[in-house]
Protein backbone atom coordinates (compact mmCIF):
# COMPACT_ATOMS: atom_id res chain seq x y z
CA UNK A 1 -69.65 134.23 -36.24
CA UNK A 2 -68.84 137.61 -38.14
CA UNK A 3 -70.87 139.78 -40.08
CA UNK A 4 -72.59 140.50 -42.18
CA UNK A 5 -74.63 137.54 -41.16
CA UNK A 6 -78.23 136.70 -41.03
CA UNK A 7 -79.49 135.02 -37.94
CA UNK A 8 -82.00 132.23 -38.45
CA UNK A 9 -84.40 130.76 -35.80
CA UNK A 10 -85.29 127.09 -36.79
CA UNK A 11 -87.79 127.05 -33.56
CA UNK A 12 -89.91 130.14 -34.73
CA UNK A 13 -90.18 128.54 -38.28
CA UNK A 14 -91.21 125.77 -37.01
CA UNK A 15 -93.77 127.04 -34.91
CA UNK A 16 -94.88 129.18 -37.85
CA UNK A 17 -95.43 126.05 -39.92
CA UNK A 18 -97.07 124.07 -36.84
CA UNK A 19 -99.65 127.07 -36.77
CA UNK A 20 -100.35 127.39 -40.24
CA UNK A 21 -100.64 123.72 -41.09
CA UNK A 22 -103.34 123.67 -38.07
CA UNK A 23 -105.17 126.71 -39.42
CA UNK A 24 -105.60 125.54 -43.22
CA UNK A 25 -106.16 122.12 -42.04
CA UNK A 26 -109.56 123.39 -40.30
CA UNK A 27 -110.61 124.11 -44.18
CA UNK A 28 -109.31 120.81 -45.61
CA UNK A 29 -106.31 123.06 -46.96
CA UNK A 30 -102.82 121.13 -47.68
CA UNK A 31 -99.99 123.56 -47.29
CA UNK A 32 -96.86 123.01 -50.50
CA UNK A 33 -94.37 124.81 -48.07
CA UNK A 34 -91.87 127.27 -50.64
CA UNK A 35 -88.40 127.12 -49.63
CA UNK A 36 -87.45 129.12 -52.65
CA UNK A 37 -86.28 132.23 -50.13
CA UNK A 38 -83.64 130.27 -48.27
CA UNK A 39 -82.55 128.84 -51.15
CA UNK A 40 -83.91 125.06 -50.40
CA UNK A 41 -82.05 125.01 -47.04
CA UNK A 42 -81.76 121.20 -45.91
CA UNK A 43 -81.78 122.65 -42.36
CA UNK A 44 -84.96 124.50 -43.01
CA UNK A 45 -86.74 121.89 -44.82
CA UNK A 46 -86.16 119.82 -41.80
CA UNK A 47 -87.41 121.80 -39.80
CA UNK A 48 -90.67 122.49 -42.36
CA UNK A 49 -91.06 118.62 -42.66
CA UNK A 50 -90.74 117.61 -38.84
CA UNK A 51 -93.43 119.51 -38.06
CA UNK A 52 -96.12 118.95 -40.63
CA UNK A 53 -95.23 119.87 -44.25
CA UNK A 54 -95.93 117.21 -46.69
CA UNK A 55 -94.71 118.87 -49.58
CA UNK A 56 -92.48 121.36 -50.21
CA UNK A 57 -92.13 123.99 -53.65
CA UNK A 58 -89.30 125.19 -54.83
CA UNK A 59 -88.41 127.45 -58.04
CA UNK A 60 -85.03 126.28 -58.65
CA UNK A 61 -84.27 122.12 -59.53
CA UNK A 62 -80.56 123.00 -58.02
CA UNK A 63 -82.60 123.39 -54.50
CA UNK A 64 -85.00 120.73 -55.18
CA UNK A 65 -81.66 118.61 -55.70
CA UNK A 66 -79.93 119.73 -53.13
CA UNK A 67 -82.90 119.05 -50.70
CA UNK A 68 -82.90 115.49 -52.01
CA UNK A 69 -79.21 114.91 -51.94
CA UNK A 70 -79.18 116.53 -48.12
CA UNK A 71 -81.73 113.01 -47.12
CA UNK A 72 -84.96 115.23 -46.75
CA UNK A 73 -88.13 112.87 -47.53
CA UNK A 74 -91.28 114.60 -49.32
CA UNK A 75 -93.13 115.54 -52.21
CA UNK A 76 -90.77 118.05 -54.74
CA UNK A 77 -92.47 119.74 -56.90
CA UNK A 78 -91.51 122.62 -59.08
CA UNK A 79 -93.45 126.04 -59.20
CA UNK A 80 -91.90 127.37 -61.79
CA UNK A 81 -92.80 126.59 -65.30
CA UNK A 82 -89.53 124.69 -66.39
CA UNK A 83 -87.09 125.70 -68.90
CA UNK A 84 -86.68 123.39 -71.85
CA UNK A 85 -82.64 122.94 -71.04
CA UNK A 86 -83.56 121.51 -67.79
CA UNK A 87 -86.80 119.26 -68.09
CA UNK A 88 -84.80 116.18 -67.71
CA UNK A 89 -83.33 117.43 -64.43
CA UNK A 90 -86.63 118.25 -62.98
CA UNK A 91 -88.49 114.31 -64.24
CA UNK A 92 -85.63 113.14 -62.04
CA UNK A 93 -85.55 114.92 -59.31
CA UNK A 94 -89.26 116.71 -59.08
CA UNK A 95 -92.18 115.02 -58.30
CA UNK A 96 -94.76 117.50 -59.71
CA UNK A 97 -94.16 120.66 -62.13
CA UNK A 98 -96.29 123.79 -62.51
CA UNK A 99 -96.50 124.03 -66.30
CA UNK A 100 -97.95 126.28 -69.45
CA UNK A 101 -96.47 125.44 -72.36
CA UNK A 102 -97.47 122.08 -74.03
CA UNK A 103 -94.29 122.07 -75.67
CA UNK A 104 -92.43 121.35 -72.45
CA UNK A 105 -94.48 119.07 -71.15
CA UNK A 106 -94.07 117.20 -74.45
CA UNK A 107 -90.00 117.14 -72.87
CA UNK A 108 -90.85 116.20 -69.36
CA UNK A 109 -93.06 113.22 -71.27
CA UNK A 110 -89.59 112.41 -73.28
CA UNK A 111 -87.62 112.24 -70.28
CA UNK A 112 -90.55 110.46 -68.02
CA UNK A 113 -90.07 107.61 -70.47
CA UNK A 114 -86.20 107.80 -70.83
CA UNK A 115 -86.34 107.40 -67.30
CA UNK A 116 -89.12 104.81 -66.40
CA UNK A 117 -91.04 107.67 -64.45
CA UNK A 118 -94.59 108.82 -64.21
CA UNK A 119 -94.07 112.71 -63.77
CA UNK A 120 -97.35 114.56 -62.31
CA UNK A 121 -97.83 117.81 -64.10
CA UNK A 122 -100.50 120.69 -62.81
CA UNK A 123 -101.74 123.34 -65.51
CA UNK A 124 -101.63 126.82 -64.32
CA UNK A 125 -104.63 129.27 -65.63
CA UNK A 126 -104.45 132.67 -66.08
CA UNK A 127 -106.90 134.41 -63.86
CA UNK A 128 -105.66 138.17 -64.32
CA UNK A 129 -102.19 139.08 -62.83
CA UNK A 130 -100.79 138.52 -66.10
CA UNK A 131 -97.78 136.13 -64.68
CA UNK A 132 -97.64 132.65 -65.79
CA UNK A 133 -100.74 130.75 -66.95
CA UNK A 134 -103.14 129.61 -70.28
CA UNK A 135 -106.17 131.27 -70.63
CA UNK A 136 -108.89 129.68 -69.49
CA UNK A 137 -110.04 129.36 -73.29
CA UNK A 138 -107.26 127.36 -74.31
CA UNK A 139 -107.12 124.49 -71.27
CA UNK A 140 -109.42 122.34 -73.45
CA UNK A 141 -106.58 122.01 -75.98
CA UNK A 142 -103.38 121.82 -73.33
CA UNK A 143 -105.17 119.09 -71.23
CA UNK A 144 -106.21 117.21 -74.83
CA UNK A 145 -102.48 117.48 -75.86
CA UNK A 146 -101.39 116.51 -72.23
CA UNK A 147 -103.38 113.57 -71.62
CA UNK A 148 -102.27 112.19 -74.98
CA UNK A 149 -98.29 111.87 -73.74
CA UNK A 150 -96.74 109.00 -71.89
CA UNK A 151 -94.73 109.55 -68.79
CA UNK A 152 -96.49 112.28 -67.34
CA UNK A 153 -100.01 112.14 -65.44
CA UNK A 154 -102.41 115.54 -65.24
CA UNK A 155 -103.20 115.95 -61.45
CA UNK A 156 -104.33 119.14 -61.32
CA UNK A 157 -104.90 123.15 -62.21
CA UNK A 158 -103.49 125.81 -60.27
CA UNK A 159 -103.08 129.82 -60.46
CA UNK A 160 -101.00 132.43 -59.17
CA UNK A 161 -102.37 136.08 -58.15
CA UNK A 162 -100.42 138.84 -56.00
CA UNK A 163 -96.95 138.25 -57.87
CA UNK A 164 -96.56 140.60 -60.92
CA UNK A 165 -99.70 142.88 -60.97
CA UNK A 166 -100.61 142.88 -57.70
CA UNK A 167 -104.37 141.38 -58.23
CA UNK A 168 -105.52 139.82 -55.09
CA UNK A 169 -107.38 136.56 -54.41
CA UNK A 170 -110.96 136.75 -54.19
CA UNK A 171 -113.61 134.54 -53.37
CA UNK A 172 -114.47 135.68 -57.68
CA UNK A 173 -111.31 134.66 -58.92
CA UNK A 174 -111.20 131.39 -56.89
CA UNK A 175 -114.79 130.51 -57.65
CA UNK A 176 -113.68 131.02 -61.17
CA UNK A 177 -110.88 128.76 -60.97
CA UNK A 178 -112.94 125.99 -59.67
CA UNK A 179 -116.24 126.47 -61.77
CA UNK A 180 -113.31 125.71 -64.97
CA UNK A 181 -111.93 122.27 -62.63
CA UNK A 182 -115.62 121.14 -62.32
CA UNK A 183 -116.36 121.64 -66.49
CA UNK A 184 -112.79 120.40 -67.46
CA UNK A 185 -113.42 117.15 -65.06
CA UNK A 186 -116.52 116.33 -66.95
CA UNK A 187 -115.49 117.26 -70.18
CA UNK A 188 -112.61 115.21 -70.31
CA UNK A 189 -113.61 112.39 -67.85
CA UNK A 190 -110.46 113.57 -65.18
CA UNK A 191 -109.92 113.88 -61.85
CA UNK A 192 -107.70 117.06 -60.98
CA UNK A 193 -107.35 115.59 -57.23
CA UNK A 194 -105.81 118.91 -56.83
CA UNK A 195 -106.89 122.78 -57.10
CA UNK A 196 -103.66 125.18 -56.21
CA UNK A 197 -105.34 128.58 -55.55
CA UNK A 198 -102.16 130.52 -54.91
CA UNK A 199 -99.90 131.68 -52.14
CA UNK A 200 -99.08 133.60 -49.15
CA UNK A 201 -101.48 136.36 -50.46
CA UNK A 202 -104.51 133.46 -50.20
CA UNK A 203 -104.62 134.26 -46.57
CA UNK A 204 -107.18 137.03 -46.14
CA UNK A 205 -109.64 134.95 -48.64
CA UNK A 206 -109.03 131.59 -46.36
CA UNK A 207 -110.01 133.73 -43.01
CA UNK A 208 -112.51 135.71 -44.46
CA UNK A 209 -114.39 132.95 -46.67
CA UNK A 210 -116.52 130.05 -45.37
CA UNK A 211 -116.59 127.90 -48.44
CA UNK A 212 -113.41 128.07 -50.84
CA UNK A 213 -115.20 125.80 -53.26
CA UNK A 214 -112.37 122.90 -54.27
CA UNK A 215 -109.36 125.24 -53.61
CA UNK A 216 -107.13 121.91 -51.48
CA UNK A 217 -103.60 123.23 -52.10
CA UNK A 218 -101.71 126.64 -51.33
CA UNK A 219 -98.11 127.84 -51.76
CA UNK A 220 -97.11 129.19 -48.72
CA UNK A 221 -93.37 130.84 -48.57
CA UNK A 222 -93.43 134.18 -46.69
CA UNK A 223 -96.12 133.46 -44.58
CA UNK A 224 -94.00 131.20 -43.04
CA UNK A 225 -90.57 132.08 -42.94
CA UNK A 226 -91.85 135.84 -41.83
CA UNK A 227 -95.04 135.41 -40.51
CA UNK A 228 -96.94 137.94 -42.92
CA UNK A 229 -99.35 137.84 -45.26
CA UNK A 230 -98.49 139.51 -48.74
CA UNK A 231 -101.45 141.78 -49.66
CA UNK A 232 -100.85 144.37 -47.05
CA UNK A 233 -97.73 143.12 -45.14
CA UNK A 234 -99.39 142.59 -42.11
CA UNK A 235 -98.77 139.77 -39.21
CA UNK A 236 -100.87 137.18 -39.25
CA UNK A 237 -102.03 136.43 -35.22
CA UNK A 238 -99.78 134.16 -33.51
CA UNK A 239 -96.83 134.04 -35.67
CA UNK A 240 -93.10 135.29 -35.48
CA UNK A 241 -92.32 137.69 -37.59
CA UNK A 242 -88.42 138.23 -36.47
CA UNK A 243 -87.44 134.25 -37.65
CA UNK A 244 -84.72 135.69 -39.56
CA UNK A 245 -82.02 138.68 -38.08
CA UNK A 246 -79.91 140.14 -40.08
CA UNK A 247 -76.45 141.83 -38.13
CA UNK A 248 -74.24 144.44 -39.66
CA UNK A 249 -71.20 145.73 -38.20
CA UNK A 250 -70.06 149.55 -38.45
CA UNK A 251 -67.21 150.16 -39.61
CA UNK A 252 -66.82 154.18 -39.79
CA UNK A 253 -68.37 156.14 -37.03
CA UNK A 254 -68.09 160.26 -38.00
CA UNK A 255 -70.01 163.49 -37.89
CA UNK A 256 -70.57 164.59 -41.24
CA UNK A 257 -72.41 167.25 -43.51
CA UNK A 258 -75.96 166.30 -44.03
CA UNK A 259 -75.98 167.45 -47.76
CA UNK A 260 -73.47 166.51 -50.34
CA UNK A 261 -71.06 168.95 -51.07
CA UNK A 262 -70.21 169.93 -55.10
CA UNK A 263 -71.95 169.09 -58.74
CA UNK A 264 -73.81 166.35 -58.25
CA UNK A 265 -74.57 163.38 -61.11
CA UNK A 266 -75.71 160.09 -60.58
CA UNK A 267 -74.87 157.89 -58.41
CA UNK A 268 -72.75 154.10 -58.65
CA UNK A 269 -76.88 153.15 -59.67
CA UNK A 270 -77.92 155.50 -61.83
CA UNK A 271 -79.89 157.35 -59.71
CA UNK A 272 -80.56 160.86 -58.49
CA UNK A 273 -81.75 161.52 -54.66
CA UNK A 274 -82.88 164.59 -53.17
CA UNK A 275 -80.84 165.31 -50.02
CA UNK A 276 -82.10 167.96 -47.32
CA UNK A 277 -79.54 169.76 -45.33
CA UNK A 278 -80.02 168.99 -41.64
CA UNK A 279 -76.61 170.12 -40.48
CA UNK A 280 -74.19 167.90 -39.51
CA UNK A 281 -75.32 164.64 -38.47
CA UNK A 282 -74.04 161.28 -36.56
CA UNK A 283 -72.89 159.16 -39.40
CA UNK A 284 -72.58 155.29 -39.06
CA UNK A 285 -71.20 153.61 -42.10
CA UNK A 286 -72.09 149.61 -42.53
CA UNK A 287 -69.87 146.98 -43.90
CA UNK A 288 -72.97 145.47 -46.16
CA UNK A 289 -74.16 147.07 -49.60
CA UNK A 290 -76.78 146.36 -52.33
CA UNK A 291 -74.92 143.18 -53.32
CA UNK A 292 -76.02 141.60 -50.00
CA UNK A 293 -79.10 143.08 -49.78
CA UNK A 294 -82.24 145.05 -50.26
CA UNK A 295 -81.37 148.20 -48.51
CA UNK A 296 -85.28 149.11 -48.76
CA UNK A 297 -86.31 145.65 -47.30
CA UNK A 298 -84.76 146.32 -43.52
CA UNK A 299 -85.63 148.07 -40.66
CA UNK A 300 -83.61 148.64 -37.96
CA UNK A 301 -84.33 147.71 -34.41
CA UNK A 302 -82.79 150.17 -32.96
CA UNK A 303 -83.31 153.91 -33.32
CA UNK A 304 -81.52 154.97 -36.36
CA UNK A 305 -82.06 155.69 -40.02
CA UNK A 306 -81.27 154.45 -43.00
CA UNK A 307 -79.80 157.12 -44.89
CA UNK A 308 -78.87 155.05 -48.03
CA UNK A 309 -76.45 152.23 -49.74
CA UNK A 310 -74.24 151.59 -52.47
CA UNK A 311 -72.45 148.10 -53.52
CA UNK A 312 -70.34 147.50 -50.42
CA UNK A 313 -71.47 150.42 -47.60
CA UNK A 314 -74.65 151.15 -45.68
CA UNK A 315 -75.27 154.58 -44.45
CA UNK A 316 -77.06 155.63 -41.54
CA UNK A 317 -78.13 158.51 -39.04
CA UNK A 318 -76.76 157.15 -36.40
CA UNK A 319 -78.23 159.95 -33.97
CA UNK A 320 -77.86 159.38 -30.26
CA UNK A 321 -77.48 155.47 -30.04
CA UNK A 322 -73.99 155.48 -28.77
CA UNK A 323 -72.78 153.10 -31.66
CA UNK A 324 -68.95 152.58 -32.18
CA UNK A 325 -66.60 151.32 -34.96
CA UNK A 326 -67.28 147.42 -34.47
CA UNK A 327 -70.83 147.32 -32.98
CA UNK A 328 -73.46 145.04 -34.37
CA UNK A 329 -76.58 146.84 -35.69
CA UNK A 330 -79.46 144.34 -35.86
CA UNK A 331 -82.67 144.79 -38.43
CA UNK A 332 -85.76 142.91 -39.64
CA UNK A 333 -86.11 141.92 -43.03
CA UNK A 334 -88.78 142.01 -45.54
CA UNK A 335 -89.02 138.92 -48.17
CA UNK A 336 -87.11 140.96 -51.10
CA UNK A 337 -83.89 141.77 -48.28
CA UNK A 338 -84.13 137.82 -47.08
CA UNK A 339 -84.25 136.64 -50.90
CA UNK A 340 -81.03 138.88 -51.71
CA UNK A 341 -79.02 138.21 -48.04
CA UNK A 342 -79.79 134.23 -48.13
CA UNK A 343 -78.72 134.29 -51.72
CA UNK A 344 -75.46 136.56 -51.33
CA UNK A 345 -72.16 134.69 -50.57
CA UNK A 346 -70.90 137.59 -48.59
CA UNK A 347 -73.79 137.14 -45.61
CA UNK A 348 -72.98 134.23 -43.27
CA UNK A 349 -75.57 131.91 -42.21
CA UNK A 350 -75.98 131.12 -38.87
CA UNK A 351 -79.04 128.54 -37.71
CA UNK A 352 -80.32 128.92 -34.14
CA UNK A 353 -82.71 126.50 -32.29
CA UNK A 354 -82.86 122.78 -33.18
CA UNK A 355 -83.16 121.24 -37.15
């Protein structure tokens, strides 16, 4: 296969999501496996479903759709709040949506009957990173308004930390989150079978905390497909972190001035970089750009350095390697350089190990 292409190990996801099913398991954790990074895959799903998942999140209906379409047989459910345009979409093809807004529930309840479906709905509460979610002062009149609609069924709360400001789990925020299940169950006489404390950033609370109160659900995306948690970036023990590979081929191979040479403006980006003048240098030009990835999201596996990128070209320092027009140059990618290659049309796909 050519390149640019990312490689894709189906065995070391799979023994990812063997590992962490086990591990959350020991804490009566159930694992909603994201598949919003690989763009709900049918492959992948597979792969997450054969060896444990028994539900699987995805941001998009179009990849909860085309999961469904593809034969794969779990629980959907949506973890993004859903537009308005597309609420009849998601009662027919979503099991369960993450909502906020009554007024779109008061849709999904439209469509539930339209359809002759019970669609399960989970509130999300704002607990501080100032994403999506109600304030814990106004559940008492979403759930009222909620339970009042046909077609849909409240199953649960949920919450989301780590994504937009960066505030991490703690055994504070989820105790919060769960002291506000236990009043809202007795308040309004409900069950909320299910508590969704977050996502791949959950793991250093799970580890480090001995009881996580009624947290039973997590999100878990990166963790998986990269083997990392999301706080600091760092491994977690006994998973791969190299499941995906992505392979560039060079396509210019020259020595060239270190610093630029004339006025300078911005760039194709609108930005300004400082340069410093090494001397001439080993240049290695890249036939993959910013449209195909996130140039800051990779890391080379071999000894040379990313210099920069613009739409179409990556640059590097090729120093000593011994890299020629039409060599492969492999690199690791973070989740923002997966999210962009799996989503470009320009990066092939290829799928190693067994579905």
């Amino acid at each position: 296969m050519g390149a640019p292409r990312l490689e894709i190990d189906l065995d070391k996801i799979g023994h990812n999501v063997r590992s962490l099913c086990t591990l959350f398991a020991t804490k009566g954790i159930c694992i909603t496996a994201v598949t919003k990074a690989v763009l709900g895959d049918p492959l992948v799903a597979k792969v997450l479903v054969d060896n444990g998942i028994k539900a699987i999140g995805d941001s998009r209906i179009a990849n909860i759709h085309k999961m469904k379409e593809a034969g794969i047989e779990t629980e959907f459910t949506l973890i993004r709040s859903p537009m308005p345009s597309e609420t009849e979409e998601v009662v027919q093809y979503a099991d369960i949506s993450l909502n906020t807004e009554t007024a779109v529930i008061k849709l999904l309840s439209r469509y539930a009957a339209k359809h002759g479906k019970r669609h399960q709905v989970i509130l999300m509460v704002e607990l501080g990173d100032l994403r999506e979610g109600i304030m814990p002062s106004e559940l008492g009149s979403a759930i009222a308004e909620t339970l009042a609609m046909e077609g849909v069924e409240l199953v649960g709360l949920g919450t989301n930390l780590a994504c937009y400001a960066g505030v991490n789990p703690t055994p504070e925020n989820m105790a919060e989150l769960c002291d506000i299940a236990t009043r809202l169950r007795s308040e309004y006489d409900i069950p909320l079978e299910i508590i969704s404390g977050g996502n791949s950033a959950n793991y250093e609370w799970f580890v480090s905390t001995a009881d996580l109160g009624q947290v039973n659900n997590v999100r878990i995306g990166e963790a998986i497909l990269l083997g990392r948690e999301t706080l600091r970036r760092e491994r977690i023990p006994g998973l791969y972190t190299d499941a995906f590979t992505l392979v560039a081929e060079v396509i210019e191979r020259k020595t060239k001035p270190s610093f630029p040479v004339g006025p300078r403006s911005q760039d194709a980006f609108g930005d300004m970089f400082e340069f410093e003048d090494k001397g001439s240098v080993s240049k290695a030009i890249l036939g993959i750009g910013r449209q195909d990835v996130d140039p800051s999201g990779i890391t080379p596996r071999i000894a040379v350095e990313c210099l920069g990128a613009s739409s179409d070209h990556l640059i590097l320092d090729a120093k000593d390697t011994g890299i020629v027009v039409g060599s492969e140059v492999t690199f690791d990618v973070d989740y923002s350089a997966l999210l962009r290659a799996m989503t470009s049309p320009y990066v092939a796909k290829e799928f190693l190990g067994h579905p």
